[in-house]
C-alpha atoms as a PDB file:
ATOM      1  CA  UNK A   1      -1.041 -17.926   0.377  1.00  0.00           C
ATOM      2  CA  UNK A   2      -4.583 -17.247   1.240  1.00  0.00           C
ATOM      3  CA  UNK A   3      -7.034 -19.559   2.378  1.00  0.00           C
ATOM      4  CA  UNK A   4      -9.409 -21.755   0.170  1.00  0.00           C
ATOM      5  CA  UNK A   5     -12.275 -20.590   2.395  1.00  0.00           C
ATOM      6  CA  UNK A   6     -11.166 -16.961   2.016  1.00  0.00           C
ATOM      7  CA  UNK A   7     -11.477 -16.808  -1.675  1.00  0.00           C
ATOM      8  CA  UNK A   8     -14.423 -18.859  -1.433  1.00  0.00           C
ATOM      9  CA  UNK A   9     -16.196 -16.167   0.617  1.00  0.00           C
ATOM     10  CA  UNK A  10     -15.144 -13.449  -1.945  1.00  0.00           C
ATOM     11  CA  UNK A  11     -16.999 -15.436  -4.698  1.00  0.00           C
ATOM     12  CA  UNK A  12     -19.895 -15.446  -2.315  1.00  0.00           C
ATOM     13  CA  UNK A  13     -19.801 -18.770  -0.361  1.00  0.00           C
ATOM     14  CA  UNK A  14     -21.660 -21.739  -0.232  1.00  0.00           C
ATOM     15  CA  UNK A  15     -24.743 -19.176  -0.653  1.00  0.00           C
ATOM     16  CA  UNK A  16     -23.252 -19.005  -4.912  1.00  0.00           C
ATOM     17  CA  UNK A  17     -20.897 -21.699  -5.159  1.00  0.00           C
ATOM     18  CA  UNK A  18     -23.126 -24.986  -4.049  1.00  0.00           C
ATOM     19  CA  UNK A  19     -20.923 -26.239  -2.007  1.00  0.00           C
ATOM     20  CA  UNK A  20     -18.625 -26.087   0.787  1.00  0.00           C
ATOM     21  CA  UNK A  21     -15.240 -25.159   0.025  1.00  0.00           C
ATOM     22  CA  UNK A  22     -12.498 -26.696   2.118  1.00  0.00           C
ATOM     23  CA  UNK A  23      -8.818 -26.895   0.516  1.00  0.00           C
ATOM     24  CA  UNK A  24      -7.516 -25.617  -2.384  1.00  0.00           C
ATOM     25  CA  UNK A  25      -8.494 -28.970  -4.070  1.00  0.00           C
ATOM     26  CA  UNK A  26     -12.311 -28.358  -3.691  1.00  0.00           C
ATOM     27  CA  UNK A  27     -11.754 -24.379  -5.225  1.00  0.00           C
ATOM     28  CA  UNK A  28     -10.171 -26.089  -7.778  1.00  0.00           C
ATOM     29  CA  UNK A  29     -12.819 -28.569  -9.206  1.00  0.00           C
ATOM     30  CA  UNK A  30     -15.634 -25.538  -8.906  1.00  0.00           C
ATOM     31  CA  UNK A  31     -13.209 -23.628 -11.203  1.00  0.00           C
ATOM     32  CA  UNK A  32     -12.498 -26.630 -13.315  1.00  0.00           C
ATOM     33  CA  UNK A  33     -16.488 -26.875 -13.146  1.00  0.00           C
ATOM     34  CA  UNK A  34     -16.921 -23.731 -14.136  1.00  0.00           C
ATOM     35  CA  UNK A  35     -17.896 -21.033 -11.503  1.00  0.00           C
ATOM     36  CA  UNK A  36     -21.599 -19.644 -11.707  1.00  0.00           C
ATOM     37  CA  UNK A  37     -21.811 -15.812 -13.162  1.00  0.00           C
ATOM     38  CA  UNK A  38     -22.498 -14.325  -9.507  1.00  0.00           C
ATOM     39  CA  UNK A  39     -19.069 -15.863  -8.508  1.00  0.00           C
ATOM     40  CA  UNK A  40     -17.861 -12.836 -10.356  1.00  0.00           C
ATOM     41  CA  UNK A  41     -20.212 -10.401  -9.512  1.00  0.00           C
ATOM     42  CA  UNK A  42     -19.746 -10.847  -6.071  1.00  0.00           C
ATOM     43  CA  UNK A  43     -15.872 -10.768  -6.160  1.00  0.00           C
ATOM     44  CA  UNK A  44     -16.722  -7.396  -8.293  1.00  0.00           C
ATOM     45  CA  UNK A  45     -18.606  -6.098  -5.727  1.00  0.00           C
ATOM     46  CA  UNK A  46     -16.096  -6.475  -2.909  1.00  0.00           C
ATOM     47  CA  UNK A  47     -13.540  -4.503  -4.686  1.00  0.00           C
ATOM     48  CA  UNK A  48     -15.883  -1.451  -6.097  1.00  0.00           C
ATOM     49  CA  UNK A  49     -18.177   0.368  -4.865  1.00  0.00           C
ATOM     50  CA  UNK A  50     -19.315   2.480  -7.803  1.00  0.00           C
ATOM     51  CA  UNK A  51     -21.657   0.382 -10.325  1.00  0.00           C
ATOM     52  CA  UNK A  52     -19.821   1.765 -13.211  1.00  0.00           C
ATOM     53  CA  UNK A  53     -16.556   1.001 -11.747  1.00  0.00           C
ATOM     54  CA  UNK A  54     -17.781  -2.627 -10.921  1.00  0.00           C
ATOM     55  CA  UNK A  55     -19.779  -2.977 -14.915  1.00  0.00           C
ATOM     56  CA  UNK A  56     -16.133  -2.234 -15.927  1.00  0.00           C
ATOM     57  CA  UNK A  57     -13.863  -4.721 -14.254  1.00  0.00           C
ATOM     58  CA  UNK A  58     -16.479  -7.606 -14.770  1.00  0.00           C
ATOM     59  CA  UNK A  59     -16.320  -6.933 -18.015  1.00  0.00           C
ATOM     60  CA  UNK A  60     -12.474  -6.870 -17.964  1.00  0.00           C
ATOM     61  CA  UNK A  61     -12.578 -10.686 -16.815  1.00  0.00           C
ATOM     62  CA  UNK A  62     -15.008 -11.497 -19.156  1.00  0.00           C
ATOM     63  CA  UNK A  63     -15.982  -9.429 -22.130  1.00  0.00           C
ATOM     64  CA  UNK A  64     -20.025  -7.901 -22.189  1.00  0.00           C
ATOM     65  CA  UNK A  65     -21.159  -9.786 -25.007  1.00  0.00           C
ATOM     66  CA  UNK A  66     -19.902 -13.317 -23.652  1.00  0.00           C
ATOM     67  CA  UNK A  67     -21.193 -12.298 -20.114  1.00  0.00           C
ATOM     68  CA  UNK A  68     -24.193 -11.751 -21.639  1.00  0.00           C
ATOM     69  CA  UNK A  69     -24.382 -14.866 -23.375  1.00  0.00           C
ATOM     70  CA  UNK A  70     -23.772 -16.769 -20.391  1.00  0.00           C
ATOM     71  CA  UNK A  71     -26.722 -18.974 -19.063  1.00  0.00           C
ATOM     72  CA  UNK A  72     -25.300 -19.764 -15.740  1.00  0.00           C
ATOM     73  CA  UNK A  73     -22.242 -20.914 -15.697  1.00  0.00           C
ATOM     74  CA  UNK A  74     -18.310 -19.146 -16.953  1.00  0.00           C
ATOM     75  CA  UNK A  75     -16.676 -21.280 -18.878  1.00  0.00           C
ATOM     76  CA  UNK A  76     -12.849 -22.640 -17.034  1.00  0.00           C
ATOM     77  CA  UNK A  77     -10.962 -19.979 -18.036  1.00  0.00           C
ATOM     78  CA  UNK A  78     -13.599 -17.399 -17.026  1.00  0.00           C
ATOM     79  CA  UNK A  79     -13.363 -19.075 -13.822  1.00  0.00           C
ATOM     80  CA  UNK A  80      -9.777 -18.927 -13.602  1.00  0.00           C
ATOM     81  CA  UNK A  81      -9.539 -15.129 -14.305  1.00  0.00           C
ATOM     82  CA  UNK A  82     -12.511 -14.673 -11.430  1.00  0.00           C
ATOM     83  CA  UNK A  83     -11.033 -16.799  -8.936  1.00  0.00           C
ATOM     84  CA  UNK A  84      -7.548 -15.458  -9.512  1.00  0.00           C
ATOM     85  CA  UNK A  85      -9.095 -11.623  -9.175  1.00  0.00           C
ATOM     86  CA  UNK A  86     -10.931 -13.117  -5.893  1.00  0.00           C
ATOM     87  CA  UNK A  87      -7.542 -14.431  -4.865  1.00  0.00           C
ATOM     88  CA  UNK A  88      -6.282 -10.923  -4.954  1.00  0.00           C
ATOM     89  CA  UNK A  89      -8.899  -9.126  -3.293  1.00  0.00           C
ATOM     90  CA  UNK A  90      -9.324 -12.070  -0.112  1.00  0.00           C
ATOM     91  CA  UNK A  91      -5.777 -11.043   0.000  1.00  0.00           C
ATOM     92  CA  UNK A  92      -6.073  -7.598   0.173  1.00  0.00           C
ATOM     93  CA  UNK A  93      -8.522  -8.359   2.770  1.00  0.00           C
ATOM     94  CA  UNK A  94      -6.346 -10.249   4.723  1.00  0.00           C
ATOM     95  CA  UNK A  95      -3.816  -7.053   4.858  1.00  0.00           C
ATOM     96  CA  UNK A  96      -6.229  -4.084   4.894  1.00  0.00           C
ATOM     97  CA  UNK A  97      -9.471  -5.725   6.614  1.00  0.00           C
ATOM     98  CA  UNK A  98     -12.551  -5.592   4.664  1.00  0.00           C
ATOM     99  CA  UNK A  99     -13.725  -2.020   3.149  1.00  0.00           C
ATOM    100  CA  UNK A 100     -12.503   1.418   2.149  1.00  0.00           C
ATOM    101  CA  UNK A 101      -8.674   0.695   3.357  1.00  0.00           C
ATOM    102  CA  UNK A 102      -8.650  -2.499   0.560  1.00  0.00           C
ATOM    103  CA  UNK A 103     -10.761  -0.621  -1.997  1.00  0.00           C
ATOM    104  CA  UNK A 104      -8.275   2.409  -1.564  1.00  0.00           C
ATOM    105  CA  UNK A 105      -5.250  -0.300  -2.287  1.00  0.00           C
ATOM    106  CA  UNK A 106      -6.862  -1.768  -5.164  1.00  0.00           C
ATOM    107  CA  UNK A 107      -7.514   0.933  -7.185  1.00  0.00           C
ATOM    108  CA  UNK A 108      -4.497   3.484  -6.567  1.00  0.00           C
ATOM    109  CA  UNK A 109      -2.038   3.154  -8.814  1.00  0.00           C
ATOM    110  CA  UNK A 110       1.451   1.581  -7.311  1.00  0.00           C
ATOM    111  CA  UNK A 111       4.639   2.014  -8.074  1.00  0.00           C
ATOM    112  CA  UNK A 112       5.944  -1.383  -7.514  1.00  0.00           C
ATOM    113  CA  UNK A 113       3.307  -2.296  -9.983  1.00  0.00           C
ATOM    114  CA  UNK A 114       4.298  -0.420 -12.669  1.00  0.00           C
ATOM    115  CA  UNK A 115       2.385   2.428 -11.498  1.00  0.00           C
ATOM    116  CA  UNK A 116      -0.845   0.209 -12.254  1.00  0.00           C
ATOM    117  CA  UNK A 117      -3.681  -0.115  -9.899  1.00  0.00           C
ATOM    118  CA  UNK A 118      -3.655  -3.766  -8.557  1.00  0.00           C
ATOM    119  CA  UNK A 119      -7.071  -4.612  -9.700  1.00  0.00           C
ATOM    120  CA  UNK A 120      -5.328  -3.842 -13.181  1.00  0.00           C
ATOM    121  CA  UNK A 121      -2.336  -6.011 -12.501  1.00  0.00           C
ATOM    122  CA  UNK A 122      -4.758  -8.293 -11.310  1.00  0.00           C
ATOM    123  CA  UNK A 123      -6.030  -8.952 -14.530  1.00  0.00           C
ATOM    124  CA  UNK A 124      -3.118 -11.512 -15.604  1.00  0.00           C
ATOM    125  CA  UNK A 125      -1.487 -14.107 -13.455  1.00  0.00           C
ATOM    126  CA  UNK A 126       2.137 -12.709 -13.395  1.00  0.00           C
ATOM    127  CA  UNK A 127       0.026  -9.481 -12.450  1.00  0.00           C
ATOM    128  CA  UNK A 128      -1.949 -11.210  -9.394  1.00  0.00           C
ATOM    129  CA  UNK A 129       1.997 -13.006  -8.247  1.00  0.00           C
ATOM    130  CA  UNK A 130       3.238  -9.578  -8.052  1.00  0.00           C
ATOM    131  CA  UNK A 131       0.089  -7.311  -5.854  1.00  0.00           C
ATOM    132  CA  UNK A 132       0.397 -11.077  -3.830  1.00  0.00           C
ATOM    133  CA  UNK A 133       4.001 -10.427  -3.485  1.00  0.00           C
ATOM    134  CA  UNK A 134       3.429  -6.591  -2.483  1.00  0.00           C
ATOM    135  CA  UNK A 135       0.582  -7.058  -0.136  1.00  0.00           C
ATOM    136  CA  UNK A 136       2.833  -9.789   1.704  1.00  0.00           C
ATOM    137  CA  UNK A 137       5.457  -7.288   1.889  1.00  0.00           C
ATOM    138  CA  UNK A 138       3.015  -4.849   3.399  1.00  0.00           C
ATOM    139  CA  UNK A 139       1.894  -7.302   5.477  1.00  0.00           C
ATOM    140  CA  UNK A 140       5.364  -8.273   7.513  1.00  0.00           C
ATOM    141  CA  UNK A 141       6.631  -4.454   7.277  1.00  0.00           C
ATOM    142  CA  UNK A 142       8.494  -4.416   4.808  1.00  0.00           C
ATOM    143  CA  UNK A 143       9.589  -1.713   1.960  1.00  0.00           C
ATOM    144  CA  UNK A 144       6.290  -1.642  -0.831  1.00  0.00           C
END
């Protein structure tokens, strides 16, 4: 699994999230907390590069009206959804290193997936298990 720290840098850091993230304990209580609204921009962000692209996964994870209504803060199961989805990508990362390579994997359909593009897999925890699985796979060599 991917690091605490990792994740925590695709939701933009101590910069977004307040604190210093540590362990998988600490990521935990800010998503139990409730992760500020730029938690999932910034995961957006390192996935897309297009703005429409990135306007249409946020508001995957969290519909546009609730986004909207938002003050600051997602609610817990907002925050789930974004850290999962930042999960995914600081994986991806991890693979591909940070920029077109991982974009390319995220959004080209797979066939091991369904034929879905892992940011749509992504989108449910069973998904996220399975592009985790794959991108381990790819990792160490093996068959994907």
């Amino acid at each position: 699994m991917i690091e605490a720290q990792r994740i925590a840098e695709v939701l933009g850091g101590r910069l977004v999230l307040r604190r210093r993230i540590r362990s998988l304990s600490d990521l935990s209580a800010a998503v139990a907390r409730g992760l500020p609204k730029s938690a999932l921009r910034n995961a957006v962000q390192h996935a897309l590069d297009r703005a429409g692209d990135r306007r249409d996964l946020l508001y995957r994870i969290v519909p546009e009206a609730t986004f909207k209504r938002r003050r600051d803060r997602l609610s817990p199961a907002e925050s789930e959804r974004t850290e999962r989805l930042a999960r995914v990508i600081a994986t991806a990362e991890h693979v591909w290193g940070e920029g077109e390579d991982t974009r390319r994997f995220l959004t080209t359909p797979h066939p091991a997936l369904g034929g879905r593009p892992p940011l749509d897999a992504a989108t449910t925890e069973l998904g996220a298990r399975q592009v985790e699985e794959l991108l381990a796979k790819i990792e160490h060599g093996l068959p994907a």
